[in-house]
Protein backbone atom coordinates (compact mmCIF):
# COMPACT_ATOMS: atom_id res chain seq x y z
CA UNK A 1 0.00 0.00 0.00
CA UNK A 2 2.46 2.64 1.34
CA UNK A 3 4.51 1.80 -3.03
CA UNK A 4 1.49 2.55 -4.74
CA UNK A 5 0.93 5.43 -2.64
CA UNK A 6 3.94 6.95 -3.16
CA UNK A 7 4.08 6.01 -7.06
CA UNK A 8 0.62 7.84 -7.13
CA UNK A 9 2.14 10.93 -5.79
CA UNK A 10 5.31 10.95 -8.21
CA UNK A 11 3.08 10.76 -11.36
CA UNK A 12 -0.22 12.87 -10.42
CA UNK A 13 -0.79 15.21 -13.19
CA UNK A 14 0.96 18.71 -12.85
CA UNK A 15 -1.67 21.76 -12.41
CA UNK A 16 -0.46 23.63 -15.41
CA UNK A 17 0.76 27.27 -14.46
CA UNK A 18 -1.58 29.03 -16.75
CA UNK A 19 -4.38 27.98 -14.55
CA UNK A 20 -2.51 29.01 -11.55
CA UNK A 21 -2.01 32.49 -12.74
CA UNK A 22 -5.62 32.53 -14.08
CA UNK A 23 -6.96 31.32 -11.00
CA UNK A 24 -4.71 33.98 -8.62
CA UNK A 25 -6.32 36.56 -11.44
CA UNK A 26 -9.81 35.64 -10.80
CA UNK A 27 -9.42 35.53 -6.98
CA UNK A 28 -7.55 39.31 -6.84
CA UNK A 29 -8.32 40.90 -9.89
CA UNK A 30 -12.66 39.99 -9.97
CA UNK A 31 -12.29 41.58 -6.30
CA UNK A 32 -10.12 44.76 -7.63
CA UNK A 33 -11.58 45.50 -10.73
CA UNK A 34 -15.40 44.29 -10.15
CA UNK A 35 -17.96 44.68 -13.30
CA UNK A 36 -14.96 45.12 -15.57
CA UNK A 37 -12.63 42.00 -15.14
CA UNK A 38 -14.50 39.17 -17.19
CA UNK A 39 -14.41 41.40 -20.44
CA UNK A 40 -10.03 42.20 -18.72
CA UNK A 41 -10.00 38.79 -18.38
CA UNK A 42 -11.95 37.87 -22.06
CA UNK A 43 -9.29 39.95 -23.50
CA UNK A 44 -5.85 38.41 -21.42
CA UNK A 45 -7.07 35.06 -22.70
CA UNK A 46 -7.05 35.98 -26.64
CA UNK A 47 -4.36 37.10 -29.43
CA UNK A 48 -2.82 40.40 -28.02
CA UNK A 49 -2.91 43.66 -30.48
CA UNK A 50 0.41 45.11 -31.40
CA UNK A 51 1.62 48.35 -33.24
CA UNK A 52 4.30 49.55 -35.47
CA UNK A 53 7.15 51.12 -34.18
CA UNK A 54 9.04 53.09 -37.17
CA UNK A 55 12.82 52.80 -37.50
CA UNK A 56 13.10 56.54 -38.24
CA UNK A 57 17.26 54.83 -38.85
CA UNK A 58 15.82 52.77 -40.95
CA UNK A 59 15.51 54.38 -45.21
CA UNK A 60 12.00 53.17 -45.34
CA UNK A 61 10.03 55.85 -46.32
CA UNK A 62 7.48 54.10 -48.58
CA UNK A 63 6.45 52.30 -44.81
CA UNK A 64 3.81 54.84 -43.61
CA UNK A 65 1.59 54.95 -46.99
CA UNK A 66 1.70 50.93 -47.04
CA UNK A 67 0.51 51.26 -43.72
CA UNK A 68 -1.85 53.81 -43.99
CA UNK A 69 -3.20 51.75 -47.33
CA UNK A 70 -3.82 48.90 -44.67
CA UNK A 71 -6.10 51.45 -42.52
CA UNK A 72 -3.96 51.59 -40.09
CA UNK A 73 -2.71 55.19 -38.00
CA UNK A 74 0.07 56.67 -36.13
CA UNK A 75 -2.30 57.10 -32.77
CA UNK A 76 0.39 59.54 -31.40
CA UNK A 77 0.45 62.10 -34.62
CA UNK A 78 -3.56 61.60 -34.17
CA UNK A 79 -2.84 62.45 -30.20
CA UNK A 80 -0.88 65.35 -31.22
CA UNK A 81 -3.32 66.79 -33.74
CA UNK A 82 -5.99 66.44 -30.76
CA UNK A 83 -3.97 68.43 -29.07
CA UNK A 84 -3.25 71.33 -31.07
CA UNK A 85 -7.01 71.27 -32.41
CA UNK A 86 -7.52 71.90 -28.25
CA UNK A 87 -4.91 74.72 -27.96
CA UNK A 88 -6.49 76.52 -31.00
CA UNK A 89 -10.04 76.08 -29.73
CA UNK A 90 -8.82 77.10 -26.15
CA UNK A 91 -7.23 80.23 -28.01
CA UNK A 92 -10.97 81.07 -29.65
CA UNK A 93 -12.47 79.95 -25.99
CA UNK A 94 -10.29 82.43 -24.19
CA UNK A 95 -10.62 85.28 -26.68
CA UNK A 96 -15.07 84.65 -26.62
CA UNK A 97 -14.50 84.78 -22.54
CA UNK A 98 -12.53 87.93 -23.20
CA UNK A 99 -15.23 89.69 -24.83
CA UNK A 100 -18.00 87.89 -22.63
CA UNK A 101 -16.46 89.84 -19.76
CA UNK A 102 -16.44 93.02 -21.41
CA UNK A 103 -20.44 92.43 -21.60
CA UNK A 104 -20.66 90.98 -18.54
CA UNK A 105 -21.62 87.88 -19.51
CA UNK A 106 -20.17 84.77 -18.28
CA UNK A 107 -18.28 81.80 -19.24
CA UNK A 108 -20.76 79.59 -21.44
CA UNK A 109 -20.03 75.60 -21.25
CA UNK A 110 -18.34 75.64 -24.34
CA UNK A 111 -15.73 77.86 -23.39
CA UNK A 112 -15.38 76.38 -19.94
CA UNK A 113 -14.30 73.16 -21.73
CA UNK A 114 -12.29 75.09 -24.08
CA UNK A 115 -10.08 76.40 -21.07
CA UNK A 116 -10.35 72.83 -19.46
CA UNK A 117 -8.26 72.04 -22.65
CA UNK A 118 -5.97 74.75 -22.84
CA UNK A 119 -5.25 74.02 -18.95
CA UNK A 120 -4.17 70.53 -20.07
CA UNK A 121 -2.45 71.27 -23.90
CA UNK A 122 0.72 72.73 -22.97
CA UNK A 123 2.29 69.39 -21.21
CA UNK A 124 0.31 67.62 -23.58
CA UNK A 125 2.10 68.44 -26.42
CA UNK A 126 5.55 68.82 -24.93
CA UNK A 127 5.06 64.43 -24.22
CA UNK A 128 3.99 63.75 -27.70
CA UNK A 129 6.14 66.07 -29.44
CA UNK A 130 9.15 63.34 -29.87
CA UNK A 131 9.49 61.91 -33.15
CA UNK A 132 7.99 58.46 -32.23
CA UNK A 133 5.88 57.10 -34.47
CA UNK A 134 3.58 54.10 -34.10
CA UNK A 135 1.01 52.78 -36.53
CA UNK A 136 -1.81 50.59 -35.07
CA UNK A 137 -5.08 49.35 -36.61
CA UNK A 138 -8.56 50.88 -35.75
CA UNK A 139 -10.34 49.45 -32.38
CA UNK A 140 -11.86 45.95 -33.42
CA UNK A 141 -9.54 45.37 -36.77
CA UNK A 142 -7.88 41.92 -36.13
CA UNK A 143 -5.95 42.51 -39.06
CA UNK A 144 -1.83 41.55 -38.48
CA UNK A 145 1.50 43.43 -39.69
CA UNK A 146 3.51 41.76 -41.90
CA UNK A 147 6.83 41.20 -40.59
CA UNK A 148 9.73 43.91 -40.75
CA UNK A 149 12.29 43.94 -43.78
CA UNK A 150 15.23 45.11 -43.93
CA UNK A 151 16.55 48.49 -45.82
CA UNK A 152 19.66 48.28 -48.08
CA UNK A 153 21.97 48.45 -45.00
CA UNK A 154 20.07 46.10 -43.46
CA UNK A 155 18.12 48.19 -40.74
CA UNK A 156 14.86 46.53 -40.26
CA UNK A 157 11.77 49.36 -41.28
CA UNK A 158 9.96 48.37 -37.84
CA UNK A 159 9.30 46.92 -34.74
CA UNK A 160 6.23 45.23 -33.67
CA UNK A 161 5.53 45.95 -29.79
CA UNK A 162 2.56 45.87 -27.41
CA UNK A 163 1.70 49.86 -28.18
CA UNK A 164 0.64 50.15 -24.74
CA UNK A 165 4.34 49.73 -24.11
CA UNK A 166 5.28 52.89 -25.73
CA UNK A 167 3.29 55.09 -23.34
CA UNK A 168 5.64 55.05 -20.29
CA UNK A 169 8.31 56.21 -23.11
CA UNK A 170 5.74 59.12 -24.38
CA UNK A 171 5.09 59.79 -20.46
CA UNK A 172 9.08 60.61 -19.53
CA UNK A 173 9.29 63.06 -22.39
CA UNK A 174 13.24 63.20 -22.89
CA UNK A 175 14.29 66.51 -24.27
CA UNK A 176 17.34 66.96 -26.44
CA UNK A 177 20.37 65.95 -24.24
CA UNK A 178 19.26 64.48 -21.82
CA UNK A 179 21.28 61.79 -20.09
CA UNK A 180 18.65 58.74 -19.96
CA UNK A 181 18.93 55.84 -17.95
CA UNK A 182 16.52 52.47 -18.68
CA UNK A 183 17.47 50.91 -15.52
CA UNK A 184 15.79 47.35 -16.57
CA UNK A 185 16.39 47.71 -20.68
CA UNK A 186 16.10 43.89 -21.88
CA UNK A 187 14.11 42.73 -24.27
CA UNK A 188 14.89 45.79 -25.87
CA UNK A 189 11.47 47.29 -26.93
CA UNK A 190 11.20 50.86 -24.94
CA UNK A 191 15.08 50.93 -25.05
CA UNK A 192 14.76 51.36 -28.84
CA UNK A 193 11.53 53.49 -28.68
CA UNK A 194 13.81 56.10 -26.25
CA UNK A 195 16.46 55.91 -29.34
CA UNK A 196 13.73 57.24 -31.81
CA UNK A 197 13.10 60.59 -30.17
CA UNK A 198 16.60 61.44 -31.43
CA UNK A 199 16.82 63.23 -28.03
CA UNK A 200 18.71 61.66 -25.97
CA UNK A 201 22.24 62.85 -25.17
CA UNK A 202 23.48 59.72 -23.69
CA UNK A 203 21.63 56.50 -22.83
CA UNK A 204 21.92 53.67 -20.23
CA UNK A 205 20.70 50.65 -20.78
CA UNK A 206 20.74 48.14 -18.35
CA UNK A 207 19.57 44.68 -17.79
CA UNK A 208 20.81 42.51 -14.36
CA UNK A 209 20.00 39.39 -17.07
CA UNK A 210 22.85 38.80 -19.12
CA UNK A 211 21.20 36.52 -21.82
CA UNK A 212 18.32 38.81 -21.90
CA UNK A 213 21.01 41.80 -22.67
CA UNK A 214 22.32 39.90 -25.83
CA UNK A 215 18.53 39.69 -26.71
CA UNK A 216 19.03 43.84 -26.41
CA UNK A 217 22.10 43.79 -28.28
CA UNK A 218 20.15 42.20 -31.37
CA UNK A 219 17.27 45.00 -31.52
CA UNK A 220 19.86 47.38 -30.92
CA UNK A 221 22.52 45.78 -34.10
CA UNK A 222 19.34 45.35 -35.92
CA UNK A 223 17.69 48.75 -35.72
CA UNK A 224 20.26 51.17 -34.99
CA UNK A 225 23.06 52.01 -36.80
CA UNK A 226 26.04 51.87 -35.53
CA UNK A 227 27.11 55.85 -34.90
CA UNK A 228 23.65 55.85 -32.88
CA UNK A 229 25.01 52.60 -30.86
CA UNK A 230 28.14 54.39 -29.66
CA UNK A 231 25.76 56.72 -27.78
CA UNK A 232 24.25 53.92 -25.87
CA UNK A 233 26.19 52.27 -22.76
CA UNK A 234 24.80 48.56 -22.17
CA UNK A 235 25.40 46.92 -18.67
CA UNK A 236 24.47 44.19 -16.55
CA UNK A 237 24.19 45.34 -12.99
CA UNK A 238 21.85 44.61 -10.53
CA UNK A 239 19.51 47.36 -10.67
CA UNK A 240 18.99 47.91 -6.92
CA UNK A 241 22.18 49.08 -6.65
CA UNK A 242 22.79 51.15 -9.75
CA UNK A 243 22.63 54.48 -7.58
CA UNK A 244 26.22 53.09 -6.18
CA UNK A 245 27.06 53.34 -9.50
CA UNK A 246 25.86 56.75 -10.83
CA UNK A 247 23.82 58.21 -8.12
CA UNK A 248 22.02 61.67 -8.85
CA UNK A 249 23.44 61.74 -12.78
CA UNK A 250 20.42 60.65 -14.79
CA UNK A 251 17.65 63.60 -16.08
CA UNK A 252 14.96 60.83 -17.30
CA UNK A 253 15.16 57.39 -15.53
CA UNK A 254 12.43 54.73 -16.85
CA UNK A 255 11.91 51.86 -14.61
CA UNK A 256 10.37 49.20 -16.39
CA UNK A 257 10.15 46.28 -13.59
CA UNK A 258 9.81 42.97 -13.93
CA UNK A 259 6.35 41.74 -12.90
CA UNK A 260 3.64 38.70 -12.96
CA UNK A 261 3.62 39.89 -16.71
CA UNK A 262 0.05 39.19 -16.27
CA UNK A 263 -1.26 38.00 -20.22
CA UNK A 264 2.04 35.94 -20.43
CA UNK A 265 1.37 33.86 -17.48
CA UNK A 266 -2.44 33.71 -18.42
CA UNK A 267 -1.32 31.96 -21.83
CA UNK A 268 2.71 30.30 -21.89
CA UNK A 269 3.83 27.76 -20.00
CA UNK A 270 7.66 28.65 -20.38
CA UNK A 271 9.22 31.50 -18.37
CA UNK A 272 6.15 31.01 -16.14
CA UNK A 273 6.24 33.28 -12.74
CA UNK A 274 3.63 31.00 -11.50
CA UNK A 275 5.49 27.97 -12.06
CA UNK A 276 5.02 26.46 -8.29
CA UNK A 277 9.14 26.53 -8.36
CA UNK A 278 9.18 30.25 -8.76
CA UNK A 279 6.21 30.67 -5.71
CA UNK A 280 9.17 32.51 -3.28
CA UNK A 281 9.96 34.26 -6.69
CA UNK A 282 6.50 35.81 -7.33
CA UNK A 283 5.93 36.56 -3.77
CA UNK A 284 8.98 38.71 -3.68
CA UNK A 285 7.64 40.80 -6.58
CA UNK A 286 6.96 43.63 -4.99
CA UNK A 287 10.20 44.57 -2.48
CA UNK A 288 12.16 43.96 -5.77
CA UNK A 289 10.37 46.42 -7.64
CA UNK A 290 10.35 49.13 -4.81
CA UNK A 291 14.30 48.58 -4.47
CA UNK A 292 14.53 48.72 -8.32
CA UNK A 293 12.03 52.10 -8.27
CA UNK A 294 13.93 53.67 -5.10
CA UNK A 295 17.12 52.76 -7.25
CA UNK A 296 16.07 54.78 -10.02
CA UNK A 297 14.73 57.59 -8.00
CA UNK A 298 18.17 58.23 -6.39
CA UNK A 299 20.06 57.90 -9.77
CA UNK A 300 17.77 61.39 -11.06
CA UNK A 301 19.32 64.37 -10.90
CA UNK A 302 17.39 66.76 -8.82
CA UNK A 303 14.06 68.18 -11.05
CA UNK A 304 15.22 65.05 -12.98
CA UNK A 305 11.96 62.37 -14.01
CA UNK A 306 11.23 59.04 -13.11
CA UNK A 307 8.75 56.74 -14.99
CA UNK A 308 7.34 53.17 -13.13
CA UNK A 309 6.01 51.03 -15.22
CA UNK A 310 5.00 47.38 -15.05
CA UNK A 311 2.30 45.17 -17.28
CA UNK A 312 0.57 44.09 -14.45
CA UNK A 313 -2.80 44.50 -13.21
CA UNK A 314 -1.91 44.35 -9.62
CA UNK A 315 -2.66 47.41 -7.42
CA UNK A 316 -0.03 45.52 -4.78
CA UNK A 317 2.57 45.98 -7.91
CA UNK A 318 2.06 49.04 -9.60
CA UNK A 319 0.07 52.17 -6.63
CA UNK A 320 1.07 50.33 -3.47
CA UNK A 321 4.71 50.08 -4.89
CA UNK A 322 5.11 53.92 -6.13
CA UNK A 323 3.66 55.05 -2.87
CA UNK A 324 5.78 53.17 -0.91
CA UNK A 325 8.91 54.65 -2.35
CA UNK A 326 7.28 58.48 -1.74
CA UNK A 327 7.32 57.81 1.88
CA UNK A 328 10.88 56.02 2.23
CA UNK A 329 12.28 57.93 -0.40
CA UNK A 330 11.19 61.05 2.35
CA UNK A 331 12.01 59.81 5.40
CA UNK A 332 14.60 57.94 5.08
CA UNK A 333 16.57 59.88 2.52
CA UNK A 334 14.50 63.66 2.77
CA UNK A 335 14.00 63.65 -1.33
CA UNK A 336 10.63 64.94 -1.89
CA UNK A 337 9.08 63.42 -5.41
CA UNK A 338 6.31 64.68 -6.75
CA UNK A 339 3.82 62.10 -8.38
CA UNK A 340 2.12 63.97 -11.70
CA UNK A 341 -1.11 63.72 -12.95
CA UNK A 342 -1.09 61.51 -16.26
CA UNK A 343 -5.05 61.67 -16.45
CA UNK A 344 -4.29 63.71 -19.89
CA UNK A 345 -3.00 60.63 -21.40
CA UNK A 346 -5.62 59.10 -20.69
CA UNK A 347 -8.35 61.67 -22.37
CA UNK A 348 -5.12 61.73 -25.66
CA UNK A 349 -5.07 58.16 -26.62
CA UNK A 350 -8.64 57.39 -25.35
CA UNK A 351 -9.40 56.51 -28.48
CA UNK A 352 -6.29 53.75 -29.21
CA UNK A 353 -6.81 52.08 -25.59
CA UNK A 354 -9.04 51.39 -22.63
CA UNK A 355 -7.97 53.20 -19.66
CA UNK A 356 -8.80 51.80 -16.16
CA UNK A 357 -10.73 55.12 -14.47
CA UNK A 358 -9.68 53.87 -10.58
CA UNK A 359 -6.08 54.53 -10.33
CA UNK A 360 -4.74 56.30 -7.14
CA UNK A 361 -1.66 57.19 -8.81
CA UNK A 362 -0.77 56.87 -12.77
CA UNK A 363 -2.55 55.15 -15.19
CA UNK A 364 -3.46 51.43 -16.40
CA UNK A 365 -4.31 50.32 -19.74
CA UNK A 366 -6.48 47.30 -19.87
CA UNK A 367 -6.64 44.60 -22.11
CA UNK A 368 -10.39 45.07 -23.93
CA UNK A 369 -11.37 42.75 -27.00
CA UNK A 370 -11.71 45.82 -29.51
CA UNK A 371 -8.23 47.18 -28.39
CA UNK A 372 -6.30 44.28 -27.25
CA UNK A 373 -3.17 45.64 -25.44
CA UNK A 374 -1.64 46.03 -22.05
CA UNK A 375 -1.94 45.67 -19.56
CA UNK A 376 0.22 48.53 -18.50
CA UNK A 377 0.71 50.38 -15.67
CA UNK A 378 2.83 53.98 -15.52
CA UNK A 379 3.35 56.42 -13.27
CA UNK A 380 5.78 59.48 -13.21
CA UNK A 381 7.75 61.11 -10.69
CA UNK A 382 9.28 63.88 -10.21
CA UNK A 383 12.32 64.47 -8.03
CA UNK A 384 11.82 67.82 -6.26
């Protein structure tokens, strides 16, 4: 009795990890995000949605037009051009108020949301002003890209990304020469979408993972040529301790954590967090990502930016973390950091993603079946 017992035990089938994640999902997420998770969770569980990050290195200038001949947009040149429509009408608004006064009269609800929109233009367009470009197809087209060629030097014309993924990128807004630092770089994605602003003085990427920083190397040998390249330092520290390295240097600092990367554990088995071997792992989640946060904040210069980011839907890994790193980040090292409203992003690409409308701090895109991306989570800080 006590063999067949234990020959039971050694071959009873293994609970795969999908349905561990999806059952940790439906037990926290159902509880944090109420009405909305079974469409969240409708949308984790089928084909994710990418965009089309240009190579502006790449001589591939025929790209847009095939694109747009496929129905598909740049949603940030159609953020930007919401934008500016806003400034001019807030211009018109302010001018009607103008005269209004002169009357008497007051503000009509027109021009009231015309000066809600000037209020929110200006910082607006300075984060969408880069030279990123990303096509994407309308809300509900399934359609897929093609994949990227190569131009006669071999730079491939673009790279296909989650385009939730570029947000955190649009939301540090690197100005020209600014010293960057992408404190957790590998794969490579936002790393290369930093690159195509053309801003950036200097950039650090780093990745603690060394066979996930050759994966970098690739994008970066593929996409970049190599004058660009010499501008970018690639190392493999451990990001909790980068500020021992170059403490208080850095003007933009994206922190792009790792996480429960919650549609990959929902669908592959490999590289599973909820594998039960990686339970300690998973657990840990969250000190790691407030050491690798409070690591970035202290490698900012002071007024310099931060940017948090995760694709995870878990409060416990995306508010609970940034606010824990305002209140250590005060009292045990007296840096105040600001935490900005990003609820402009959210009213700018509205129309590209679906925002979640209950964040404390940041924003969160969620996965939604006519405009399958994200998650993602991003916040920004700024070091006072």
């Amino acid at each position: 009795r006590h063999r067949h017992k234990e020959k039971w035990a050694a071959t009873a089938p293994r609970i795969p990890s999908t349905r561990l994640a999806l059952h940790h999902f439906d037990t926290s997420y159902s509880l944090h995000l109420g009405a909305l998770w079974p469409s969240v969770r409708a949308g984790l569980l089928c084909e994710q949605k990418y965009g089309a990050l240009l190579n502006n290195f790449a001589a591939a200038d025929h790209v847009p037009q095939e694109l747009e001949l496929l129905n598909a947009t740049d949603f940030i040149s159609e953020a930007s051009r919401k934008a500016q429509q806003w400034q001019r009408g807030a211009a018109v608004g302010e001018a009607a108020g103008a005269c209004q006064e002169g009357s008497g009269e007051g503000r009509t609800v027109l021009q009231a949301e015309m000066m809600t929109q000037e209020e929110m233009s200006p910082a607006l367009c300075a984060s969408i002003s880069s030279k990123i470009k990303c096509y994407t197809f309308p809300r509900g087209d399934i359609t897929r890209f093609r994949p990227a060629r190569p131009d006669s030097l071999g730079l491939l014309d673009y790279y296909l990304m989650d385009a939730a993924s570029l947000l955190p990128v649009l939301a540090l807004s690197v100005q020209p020469g600014d010293l960057v630092l992408d404190l957790c770089a590998a794969p490579g994605g936002k790393t290369l979408a930093l690159l195509q602003t053309g801003f950036c003085g200097h950039l650090a990427a780093n990745d603690v993972s060394i066979s996930r920083t050759k994966r970098l190397y690739e994008i970066l040998r593929s996409y970049v040529p190599r004058e660009v390249r010499d501008t970018v330092s690639v190392t493999s520290y451990d990001g909790r301790d980068w500020d021992q390295v170059k403490g208080g240097t850095f003007h933009k600092v994206l922190v792009d954590v790792p996480c429960t990367t919650d549609r990959h554990s929902a669908m592959e088995e490999e590289n599973n967090i909820f594998h039960r071997r990686r339970t300690k792992e998973r657990q840990m989640l969250p000190m790691l990502q407030l050491q690798l946060l409070m690591a970035g904040i202290l490698a900012a210069k002071a007024g310099g930016e931060v940017v948090y980011s995760t694709c995870s839907l878990s409060p416990l890994q995306n508010e609970c973390v940034v606010e824990r790193a305002l209140d250590i980040a005060q009292a045990q090292f007296n840096i105040s950091i600001h935490a900005e409203d990003l609820s402009r992003f959210r009213t700018l690409f509205q129309d590209t993603f679906s925002f979640s409308s209950d964040c404390r701090l940041g924003e969160l895109v969620l996965p939604h079946l006519t405009a399958n991306f994200g998650p993602m989570y991003f916040c920004k800080l700024r070091r006072m």
